[in-house]
N, C-alpha and C. Protein backbone atom coordinates (compact mmCIF):
# COMPACT_ATOMS: atom_id res chain seq x y z
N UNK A 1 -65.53 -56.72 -38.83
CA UNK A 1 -64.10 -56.77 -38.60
C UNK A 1 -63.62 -58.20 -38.85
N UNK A 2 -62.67 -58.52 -39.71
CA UNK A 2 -61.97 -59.30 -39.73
C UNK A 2 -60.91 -60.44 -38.91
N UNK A 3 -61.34 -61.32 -38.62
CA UNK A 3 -60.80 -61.94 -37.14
C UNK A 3 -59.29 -62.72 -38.05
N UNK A 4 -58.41 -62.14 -36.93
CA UNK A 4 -57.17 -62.87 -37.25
C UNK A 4 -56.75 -64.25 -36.78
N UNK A 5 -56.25 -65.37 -37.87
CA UNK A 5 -56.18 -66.84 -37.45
C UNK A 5 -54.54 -66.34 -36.96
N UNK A 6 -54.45 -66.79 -35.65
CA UNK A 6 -52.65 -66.68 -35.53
C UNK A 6 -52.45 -67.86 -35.29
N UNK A 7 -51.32 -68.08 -35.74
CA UNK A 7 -50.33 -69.90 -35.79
C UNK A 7 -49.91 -69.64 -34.17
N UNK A 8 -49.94 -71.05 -33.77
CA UNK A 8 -49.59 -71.65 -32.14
C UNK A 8 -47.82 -71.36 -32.19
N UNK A 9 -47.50 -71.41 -31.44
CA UNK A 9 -45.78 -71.18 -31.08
C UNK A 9 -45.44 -72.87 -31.09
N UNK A 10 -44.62 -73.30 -31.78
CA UNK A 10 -44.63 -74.80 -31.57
C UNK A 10 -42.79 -74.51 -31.56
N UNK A 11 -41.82 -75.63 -31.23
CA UNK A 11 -40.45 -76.00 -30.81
C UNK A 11 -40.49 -77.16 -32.19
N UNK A 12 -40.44 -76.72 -33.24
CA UNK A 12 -40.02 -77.72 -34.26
C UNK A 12 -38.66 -76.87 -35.59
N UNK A 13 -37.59 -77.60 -35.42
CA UNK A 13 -36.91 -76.84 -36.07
C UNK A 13 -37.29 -77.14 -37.47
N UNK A 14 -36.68 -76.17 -38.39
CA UNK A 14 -37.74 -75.96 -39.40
C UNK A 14 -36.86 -75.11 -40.35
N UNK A 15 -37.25 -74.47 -41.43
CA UNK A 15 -36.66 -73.54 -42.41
C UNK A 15 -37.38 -72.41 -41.53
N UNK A 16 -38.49 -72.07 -40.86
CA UNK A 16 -39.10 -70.90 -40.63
C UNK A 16 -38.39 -70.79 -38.94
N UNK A 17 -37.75 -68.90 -39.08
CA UNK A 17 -37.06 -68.82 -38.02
C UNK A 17 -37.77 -69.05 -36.43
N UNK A 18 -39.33 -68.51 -36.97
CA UNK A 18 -40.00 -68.24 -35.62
C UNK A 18 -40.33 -69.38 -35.21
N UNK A 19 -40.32 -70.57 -35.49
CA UNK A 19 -40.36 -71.73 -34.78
C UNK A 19 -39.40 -72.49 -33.66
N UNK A 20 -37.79 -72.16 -34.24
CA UNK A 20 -36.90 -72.39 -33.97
C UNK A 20 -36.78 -71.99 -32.01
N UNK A 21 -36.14 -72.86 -31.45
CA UNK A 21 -36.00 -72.77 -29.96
C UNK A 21 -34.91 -71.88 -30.04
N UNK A 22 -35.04 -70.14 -29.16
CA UNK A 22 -34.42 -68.83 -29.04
C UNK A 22 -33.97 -68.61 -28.09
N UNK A 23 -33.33 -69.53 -27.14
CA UNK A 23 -33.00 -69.63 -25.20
C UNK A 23 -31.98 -68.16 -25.69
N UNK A 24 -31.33 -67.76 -26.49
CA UNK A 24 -30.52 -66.51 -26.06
C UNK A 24 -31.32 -65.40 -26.23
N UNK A 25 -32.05 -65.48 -27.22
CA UNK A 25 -32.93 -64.42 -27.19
C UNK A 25 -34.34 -64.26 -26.16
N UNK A 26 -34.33 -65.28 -25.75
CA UNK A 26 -35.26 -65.16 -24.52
C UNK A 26 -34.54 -64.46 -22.94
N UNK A 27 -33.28 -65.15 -22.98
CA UNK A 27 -32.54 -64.45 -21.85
C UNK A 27 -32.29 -63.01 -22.23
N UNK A 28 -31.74 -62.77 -23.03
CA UNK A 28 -31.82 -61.47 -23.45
C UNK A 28 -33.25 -60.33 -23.25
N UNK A 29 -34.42 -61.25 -23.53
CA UNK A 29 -35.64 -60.07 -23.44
C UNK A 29 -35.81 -60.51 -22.42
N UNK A 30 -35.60 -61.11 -21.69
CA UNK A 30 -35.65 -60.98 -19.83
C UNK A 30 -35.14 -59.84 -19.27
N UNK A 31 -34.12 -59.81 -19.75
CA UNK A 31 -32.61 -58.73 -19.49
C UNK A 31 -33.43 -57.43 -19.54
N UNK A 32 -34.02 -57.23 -21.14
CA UNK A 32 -34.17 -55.85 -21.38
C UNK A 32 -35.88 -55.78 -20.57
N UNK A 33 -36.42 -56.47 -20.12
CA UNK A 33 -37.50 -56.24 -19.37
C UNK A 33 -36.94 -55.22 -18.49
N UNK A 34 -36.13 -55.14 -17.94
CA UNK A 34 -36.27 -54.76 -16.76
C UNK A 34 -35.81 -53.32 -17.08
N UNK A 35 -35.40 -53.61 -18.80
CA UNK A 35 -34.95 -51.77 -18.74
C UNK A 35 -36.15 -51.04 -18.91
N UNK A 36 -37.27 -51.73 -20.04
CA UNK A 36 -38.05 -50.93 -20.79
C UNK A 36 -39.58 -52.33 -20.91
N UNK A 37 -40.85 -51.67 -21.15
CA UNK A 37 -41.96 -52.45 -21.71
C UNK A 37 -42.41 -52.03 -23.18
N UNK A 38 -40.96 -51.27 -23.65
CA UNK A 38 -41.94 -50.81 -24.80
C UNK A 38 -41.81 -51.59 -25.83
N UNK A 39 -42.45 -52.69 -26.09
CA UNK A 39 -42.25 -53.56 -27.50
C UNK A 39 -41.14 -53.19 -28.81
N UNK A 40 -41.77 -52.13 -29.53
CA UNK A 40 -40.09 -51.29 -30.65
C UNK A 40 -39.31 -51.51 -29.97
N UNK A 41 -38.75 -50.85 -28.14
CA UNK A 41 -37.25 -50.80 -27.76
C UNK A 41 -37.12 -52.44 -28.12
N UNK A 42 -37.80 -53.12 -27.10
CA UNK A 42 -37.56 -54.91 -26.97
C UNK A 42 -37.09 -55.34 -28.06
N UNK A 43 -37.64 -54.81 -29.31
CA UNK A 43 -37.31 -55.76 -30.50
C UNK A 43 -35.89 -55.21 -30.75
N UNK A 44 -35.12 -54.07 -30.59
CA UNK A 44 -34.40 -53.50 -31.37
C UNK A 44 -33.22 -54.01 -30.21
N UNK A 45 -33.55 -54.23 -28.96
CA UNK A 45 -32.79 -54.75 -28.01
C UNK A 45 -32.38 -56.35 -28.48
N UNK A 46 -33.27 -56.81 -29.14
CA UNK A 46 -32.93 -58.50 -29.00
C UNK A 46 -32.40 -58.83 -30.38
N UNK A 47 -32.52 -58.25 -30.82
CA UNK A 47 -32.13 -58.06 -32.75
C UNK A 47 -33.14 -59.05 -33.15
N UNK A 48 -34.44 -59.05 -32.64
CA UNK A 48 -35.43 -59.64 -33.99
C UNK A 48 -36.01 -58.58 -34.89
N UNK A 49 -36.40 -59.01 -36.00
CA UNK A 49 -37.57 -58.27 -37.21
C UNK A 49 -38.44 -57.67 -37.22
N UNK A 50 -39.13 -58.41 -35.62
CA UNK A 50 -40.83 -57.74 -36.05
C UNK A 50 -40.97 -57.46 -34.29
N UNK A 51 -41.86 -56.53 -34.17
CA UNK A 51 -42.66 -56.94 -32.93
C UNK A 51 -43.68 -58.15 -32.12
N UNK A 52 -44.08 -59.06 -33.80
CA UNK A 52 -44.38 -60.18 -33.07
C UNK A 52 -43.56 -61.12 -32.91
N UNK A 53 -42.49 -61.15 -33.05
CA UNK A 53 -41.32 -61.74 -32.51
C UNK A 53 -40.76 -62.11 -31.41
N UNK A 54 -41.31 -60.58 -31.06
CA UNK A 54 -41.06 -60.30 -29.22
C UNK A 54 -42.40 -60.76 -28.60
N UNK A 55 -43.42 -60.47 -29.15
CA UNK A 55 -44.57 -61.39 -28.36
C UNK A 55 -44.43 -62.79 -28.45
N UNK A 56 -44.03 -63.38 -30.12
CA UNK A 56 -43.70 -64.94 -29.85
C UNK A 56 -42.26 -65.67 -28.82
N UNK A 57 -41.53 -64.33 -28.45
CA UNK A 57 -40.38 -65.19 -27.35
C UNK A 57 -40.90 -65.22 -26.20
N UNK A 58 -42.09 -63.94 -25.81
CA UNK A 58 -42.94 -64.33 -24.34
C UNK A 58 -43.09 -65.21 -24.07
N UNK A 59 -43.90 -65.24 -25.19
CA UNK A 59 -45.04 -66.72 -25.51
C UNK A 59 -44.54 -68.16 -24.97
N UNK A 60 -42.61 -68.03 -25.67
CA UNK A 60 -42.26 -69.28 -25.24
C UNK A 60 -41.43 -69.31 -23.95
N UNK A 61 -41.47 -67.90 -23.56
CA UNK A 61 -40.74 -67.93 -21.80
C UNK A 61 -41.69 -68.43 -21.04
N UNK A 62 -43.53 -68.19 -21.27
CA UNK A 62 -44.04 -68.16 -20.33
C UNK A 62 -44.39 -70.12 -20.75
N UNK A 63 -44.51 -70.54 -21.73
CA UNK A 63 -44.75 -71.88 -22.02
C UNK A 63 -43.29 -72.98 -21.23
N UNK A 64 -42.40 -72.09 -21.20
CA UNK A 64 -41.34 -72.68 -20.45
C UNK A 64 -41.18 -72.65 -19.35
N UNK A 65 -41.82 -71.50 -18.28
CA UNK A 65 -42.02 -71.38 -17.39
C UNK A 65 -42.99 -72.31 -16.89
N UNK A 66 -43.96 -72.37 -18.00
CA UNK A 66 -45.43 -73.71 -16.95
C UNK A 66 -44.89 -74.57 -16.88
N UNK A 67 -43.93 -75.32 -18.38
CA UNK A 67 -43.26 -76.35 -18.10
C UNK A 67 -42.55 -76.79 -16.94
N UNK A 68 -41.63 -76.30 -16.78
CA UNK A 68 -40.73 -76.65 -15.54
C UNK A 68 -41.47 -76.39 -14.47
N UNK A 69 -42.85 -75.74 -14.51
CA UNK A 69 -43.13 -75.97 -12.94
C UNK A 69 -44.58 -76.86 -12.66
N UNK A 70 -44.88 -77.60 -14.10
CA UNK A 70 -45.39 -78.75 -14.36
C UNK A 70 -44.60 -80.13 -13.94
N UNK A 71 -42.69 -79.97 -14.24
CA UNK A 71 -41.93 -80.74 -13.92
C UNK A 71 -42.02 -80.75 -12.35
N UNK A 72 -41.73 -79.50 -11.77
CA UNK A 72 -41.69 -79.63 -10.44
C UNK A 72 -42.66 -80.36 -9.68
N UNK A 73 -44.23 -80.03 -10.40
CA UNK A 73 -45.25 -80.66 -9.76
C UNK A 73 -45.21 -81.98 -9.74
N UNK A 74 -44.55 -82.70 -10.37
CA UNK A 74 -44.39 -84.28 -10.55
C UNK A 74 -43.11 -84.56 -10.00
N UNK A 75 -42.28 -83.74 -9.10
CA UNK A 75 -41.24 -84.18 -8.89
C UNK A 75 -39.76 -84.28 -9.90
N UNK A 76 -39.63 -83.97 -10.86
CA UNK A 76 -38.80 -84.15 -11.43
C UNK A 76 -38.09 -82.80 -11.51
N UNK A 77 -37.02 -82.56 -11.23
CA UNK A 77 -35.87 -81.67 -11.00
C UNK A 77 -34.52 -82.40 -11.76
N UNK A 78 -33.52 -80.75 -11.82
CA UNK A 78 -32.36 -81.42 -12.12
C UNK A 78 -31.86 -82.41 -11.13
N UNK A 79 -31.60 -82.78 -9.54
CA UNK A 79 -31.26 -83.80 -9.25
C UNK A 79 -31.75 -85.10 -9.65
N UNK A 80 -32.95 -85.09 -9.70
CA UNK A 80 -34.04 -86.49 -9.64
C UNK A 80 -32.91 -86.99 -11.07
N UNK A 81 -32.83 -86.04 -12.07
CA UNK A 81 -32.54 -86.57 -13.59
C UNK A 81 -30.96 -87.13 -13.58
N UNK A 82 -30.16 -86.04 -12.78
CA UNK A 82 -28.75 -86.81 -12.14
C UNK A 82 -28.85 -88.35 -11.30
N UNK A 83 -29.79 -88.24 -10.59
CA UNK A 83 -29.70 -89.54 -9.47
C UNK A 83 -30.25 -90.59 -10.61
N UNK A 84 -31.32 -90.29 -11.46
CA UNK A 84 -31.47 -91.57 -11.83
C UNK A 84 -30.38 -92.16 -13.03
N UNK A 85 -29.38 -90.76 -13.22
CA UNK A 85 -28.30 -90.94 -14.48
C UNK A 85 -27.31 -92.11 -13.96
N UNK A 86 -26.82 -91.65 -12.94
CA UNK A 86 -25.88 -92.12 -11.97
C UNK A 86 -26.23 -93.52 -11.53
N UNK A 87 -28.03 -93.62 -11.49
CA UNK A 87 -28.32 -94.55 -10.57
C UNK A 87 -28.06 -96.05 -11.72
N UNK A 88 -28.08 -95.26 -13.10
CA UNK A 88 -28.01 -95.97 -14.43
C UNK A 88 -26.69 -96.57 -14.59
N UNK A 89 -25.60 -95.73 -14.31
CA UNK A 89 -24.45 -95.86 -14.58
C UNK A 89 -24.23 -96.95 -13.45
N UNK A 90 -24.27 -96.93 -12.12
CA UNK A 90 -23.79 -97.98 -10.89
C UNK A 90 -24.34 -99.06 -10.68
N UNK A 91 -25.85 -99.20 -11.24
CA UNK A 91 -26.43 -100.54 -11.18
C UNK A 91 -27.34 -100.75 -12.82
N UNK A 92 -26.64 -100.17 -13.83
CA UNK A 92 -27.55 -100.77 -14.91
C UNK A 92 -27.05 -102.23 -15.46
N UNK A 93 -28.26 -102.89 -15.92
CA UNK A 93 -27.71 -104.61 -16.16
C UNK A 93 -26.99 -104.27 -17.87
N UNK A 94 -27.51 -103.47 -18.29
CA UNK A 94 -26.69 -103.44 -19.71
C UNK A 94 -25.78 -102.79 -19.87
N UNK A 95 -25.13 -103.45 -20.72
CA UNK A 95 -23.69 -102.18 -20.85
C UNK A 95 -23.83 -101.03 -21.80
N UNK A 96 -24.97 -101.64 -22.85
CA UNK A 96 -25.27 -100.30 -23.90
C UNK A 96 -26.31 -99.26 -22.85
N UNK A 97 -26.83 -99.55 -22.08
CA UNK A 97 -27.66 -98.38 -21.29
C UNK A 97 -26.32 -97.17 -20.15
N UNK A 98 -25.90 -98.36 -19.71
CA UNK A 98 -24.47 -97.54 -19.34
C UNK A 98 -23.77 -96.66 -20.03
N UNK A 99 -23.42 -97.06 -20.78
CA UNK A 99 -22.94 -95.94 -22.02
C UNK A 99 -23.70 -95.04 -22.72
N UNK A 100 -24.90 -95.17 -22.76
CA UNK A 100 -25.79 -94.08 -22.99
C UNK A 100 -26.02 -93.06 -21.70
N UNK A 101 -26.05 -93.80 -20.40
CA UNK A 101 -26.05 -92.67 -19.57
C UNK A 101 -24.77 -92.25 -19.55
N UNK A 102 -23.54 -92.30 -19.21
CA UNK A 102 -22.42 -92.23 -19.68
C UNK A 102 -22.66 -90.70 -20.23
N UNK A 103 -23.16 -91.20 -21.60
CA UNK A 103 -22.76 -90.06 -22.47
C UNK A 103 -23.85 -88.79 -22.35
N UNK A 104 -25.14 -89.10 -22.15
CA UNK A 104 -25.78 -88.07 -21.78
C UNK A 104 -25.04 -87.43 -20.40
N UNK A 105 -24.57 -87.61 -19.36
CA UNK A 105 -23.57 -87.09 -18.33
C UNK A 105 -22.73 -86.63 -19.10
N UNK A 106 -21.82 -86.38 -20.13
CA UNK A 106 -20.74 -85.94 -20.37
C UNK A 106 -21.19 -84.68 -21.12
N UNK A 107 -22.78 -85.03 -21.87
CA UNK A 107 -22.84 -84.38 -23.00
C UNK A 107 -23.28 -82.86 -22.10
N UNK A 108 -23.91 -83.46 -20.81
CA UNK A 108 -24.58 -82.75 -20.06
C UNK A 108 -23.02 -81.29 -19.48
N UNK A 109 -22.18 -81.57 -19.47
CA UNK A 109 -21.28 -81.32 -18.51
C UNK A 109 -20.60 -80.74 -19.69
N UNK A 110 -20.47 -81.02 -21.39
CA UNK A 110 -19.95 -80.16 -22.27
C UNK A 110 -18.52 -81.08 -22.61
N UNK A 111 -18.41 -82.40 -22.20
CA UNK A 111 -17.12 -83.43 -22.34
C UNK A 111 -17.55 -84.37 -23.58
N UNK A 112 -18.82 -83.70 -24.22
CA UNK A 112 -19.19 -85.31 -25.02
C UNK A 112 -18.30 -85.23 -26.36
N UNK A 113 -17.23 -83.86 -26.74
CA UNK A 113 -17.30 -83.91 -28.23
C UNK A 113 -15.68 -84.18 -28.04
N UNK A 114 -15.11 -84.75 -29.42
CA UNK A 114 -13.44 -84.87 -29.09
C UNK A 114 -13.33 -83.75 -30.22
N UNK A 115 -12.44 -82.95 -30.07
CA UNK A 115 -12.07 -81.86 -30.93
C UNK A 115 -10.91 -81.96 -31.15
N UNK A 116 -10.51 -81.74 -32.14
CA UNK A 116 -8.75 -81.66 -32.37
C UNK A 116 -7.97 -80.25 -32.67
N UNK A 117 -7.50 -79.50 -31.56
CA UNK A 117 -7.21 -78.79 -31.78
C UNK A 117 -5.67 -78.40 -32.24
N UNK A 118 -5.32 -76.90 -32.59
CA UNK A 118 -4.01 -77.19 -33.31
C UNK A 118 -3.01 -76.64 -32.31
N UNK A 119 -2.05 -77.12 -31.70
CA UNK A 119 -1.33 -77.10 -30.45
C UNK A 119 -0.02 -76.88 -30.94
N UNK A 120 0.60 -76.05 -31.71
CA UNK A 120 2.05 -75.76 -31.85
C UNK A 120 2.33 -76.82 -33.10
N UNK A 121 0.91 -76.82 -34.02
CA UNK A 121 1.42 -77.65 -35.31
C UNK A 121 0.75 -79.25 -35.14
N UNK A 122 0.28 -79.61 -34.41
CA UNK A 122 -0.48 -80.88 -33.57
C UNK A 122 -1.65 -80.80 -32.86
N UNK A 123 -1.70 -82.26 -32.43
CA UNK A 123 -3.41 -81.62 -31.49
C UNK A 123 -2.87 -81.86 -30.00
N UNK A 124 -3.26 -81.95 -29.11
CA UNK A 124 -3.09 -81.67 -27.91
C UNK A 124 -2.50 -82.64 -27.54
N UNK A 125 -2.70 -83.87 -27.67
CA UNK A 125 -1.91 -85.59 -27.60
C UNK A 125 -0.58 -85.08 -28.09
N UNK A 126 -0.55 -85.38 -29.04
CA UNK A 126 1.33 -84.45 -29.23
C UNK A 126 1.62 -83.91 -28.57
N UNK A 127 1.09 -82.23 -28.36
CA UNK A 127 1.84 -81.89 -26.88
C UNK A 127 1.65 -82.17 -26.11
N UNK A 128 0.90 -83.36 -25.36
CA UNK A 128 1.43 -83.86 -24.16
C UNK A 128 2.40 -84.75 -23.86
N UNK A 129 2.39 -85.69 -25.07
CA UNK A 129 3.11 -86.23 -25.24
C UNK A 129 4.72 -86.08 -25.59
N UNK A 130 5.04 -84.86 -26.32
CA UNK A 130 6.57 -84.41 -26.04
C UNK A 130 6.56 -83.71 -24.69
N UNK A 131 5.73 -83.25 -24.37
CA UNK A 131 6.06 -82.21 -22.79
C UNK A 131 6.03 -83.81 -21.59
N UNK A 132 5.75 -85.03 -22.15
CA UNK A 132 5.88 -86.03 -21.48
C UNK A 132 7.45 -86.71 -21.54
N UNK A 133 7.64 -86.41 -22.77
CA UNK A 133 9.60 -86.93 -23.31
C UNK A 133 10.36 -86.14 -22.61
N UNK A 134 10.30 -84.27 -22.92
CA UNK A 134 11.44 -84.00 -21.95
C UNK A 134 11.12 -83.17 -20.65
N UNK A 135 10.36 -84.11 -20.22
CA UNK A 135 9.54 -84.28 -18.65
C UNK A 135 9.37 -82.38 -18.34
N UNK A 136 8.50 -81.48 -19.00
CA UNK A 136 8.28 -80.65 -18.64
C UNK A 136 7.02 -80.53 -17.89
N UNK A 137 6.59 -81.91 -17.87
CA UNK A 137 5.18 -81.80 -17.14
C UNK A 137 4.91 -81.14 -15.53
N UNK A 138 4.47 -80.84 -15.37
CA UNK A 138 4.29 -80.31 -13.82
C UNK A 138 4.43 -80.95 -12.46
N UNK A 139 5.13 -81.07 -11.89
CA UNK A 139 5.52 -81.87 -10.80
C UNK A 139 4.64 -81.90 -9.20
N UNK A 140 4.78 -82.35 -8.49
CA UNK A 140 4.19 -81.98 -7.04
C UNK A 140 4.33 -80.72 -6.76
N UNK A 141 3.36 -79.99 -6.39
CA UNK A 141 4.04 -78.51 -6.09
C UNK A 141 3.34 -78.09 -4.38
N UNK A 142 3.43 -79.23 -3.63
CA UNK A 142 3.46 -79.12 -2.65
C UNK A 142 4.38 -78.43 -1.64
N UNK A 143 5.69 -78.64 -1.97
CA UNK A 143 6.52 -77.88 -1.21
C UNK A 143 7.06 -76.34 -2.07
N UNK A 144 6.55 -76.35 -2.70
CA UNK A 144 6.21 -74.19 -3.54
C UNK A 144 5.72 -73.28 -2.10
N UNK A 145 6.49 -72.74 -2.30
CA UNK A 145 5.73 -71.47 -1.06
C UNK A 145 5.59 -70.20 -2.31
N UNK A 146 4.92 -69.01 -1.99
CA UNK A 146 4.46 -68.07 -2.65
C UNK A 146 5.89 -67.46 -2.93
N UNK A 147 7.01 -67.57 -1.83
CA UNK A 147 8.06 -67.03 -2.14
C UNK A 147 8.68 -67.42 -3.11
N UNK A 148 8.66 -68.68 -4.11
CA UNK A 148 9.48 -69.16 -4.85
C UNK A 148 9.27 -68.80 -6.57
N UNK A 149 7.89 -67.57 -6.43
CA UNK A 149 7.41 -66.85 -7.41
C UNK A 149 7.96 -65.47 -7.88
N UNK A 150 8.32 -64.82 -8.55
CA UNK A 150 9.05 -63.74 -8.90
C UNK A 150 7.83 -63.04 -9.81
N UNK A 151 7.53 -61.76 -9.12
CA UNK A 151 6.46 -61.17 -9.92
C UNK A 151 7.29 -59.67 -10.24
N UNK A 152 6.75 -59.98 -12.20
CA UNK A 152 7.37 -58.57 -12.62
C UNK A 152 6.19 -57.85 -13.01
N UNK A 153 6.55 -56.44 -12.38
CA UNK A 153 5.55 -55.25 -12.41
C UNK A 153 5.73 -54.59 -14.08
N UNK A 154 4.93 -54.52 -14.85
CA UNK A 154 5.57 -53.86 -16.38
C UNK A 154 5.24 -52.02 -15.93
N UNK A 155 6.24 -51.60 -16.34
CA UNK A 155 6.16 -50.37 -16.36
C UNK A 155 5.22 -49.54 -17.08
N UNK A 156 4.96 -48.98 -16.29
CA UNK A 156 3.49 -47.75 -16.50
C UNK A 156 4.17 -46.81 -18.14
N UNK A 157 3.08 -46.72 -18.84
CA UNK A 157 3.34 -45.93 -20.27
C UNK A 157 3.16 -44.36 -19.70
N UNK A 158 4.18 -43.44 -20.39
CA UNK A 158 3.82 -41.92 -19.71
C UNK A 158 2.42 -41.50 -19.94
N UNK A 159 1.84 -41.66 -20.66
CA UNK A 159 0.35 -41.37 -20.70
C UNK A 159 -0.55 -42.09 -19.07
N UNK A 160 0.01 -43.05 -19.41
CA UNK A 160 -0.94 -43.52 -18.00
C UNK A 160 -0.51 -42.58 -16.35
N UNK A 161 0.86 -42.67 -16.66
CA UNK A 161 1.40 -42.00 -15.57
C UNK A 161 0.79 -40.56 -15.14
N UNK A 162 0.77 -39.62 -16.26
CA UNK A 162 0.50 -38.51 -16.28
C UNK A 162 -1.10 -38.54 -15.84
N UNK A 163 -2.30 -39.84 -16.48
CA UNK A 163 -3.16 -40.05 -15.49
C UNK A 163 -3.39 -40.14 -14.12
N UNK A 164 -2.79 -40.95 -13.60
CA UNK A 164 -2.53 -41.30 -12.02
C UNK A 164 -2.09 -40.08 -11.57
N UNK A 165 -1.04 -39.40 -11.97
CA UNK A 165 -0.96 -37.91 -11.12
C UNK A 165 -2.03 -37.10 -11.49
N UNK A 166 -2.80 -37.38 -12.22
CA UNK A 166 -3.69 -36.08 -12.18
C UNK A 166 -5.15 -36.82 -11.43
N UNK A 167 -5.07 -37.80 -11.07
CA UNK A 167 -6.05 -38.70 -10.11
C UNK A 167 -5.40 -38.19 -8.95
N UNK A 168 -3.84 -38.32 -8.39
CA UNK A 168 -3.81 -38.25 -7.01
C UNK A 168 -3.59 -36.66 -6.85
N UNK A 169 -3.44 -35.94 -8.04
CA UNK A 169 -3.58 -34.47 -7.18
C UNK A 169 -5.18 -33.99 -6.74
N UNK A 170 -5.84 -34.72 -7.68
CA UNK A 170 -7.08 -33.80 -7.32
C UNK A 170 -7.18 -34.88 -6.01
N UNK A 171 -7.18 -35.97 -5.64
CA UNK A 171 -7.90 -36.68 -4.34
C UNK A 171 -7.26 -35.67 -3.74
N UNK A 172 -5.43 -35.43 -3.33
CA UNK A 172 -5.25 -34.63 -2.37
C UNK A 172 -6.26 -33.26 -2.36
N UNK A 173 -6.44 -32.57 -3.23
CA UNK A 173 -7.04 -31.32 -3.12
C UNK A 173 -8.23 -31.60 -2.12
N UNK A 174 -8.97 -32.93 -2.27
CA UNK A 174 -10.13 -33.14 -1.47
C UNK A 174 -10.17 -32.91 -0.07
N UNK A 175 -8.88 -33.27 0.08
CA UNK A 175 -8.35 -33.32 1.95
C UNK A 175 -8.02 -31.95 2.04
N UNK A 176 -7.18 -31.43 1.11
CA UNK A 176 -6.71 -30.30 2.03
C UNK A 176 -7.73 -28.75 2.07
């Protein structure tokens, strides 16, 4: 019998897909674990190609799993990595290390990218900036009580209507 050489699961991005790091498709065959063990469903659940596909995303749940609890064994957690971010930012002697923690915190939190989006023909600076000219900006709304809100109900379409009565006749039938 012929012994099969199989390639290691490695995290190097690459032209070849199965190398590539799959965090959605791993959450995903987490997901469908719990519906089914049958490898065909798994694959057809996660939209990969092959069935070893689904053995190579195990592969890297369970390699991710030792990891982080290799991290744990040494102490390192998400706080430890915040405290020492923070601890970077309040007492680092450089200013370029500051700004690198800085930005890993922002990047962390999803604030690191500036985007320009299109805001009524502009990017968002424009409209704040005219809603700053003829002062539509939002004021203290400390003294707002709930009463100073006017809520309009939109009227039910006859189709829906004709639903709801045929919901509340049969509940009544239940009672009587």
């Amino acid at each position: 019998m012929e012994e099969t050489k199989l390639k290691p699961v490695t995290f190097v991005s690459g032209r070849y897909q199965h190398n590539a790091q799959n965090t959605t498709q791993q959450i995903m065959l987490l997901n469908a674990l719990k519906i089914t063990q049958d490898p065909k469903k798994l694959r057809e659940m996660i939209g990969v190609r092959t069935v070893a596909d689904v053995f190579r995303t195990l592969d890297k749940i369970a390699m991710r799993k030792e990891y982080h609890r290799a991290l744990d064994k040494q102490g390192i957690s998400f706080d430890y990595v915040v405290e020492k971010l923070k601890a970077e930012i309040d007492h680092g002697f450089k200013s370029a290390d500051k700004l690198k923690a800085i930005g890993m915190l922002m990047k962390s939190i999803g604030i690191d990218k500036y985007e320009e989006s299109s805001v009524g023909g502009g990017s968002w600076e424009d409209a704040l900036i005219k809603a700053s000219e003829t002062n539509t900006l939002p004021q203290n709304r400390e003294s707002e009580t709930i009463a100073d809100y006017e809520v309009k109900v939109p009227e039910l379409p006859a189709s829906m209507k004709d639903i709801k009565d045929k919901e509340k006749r049969s509940g009544q039938s239940l009672y009587e």
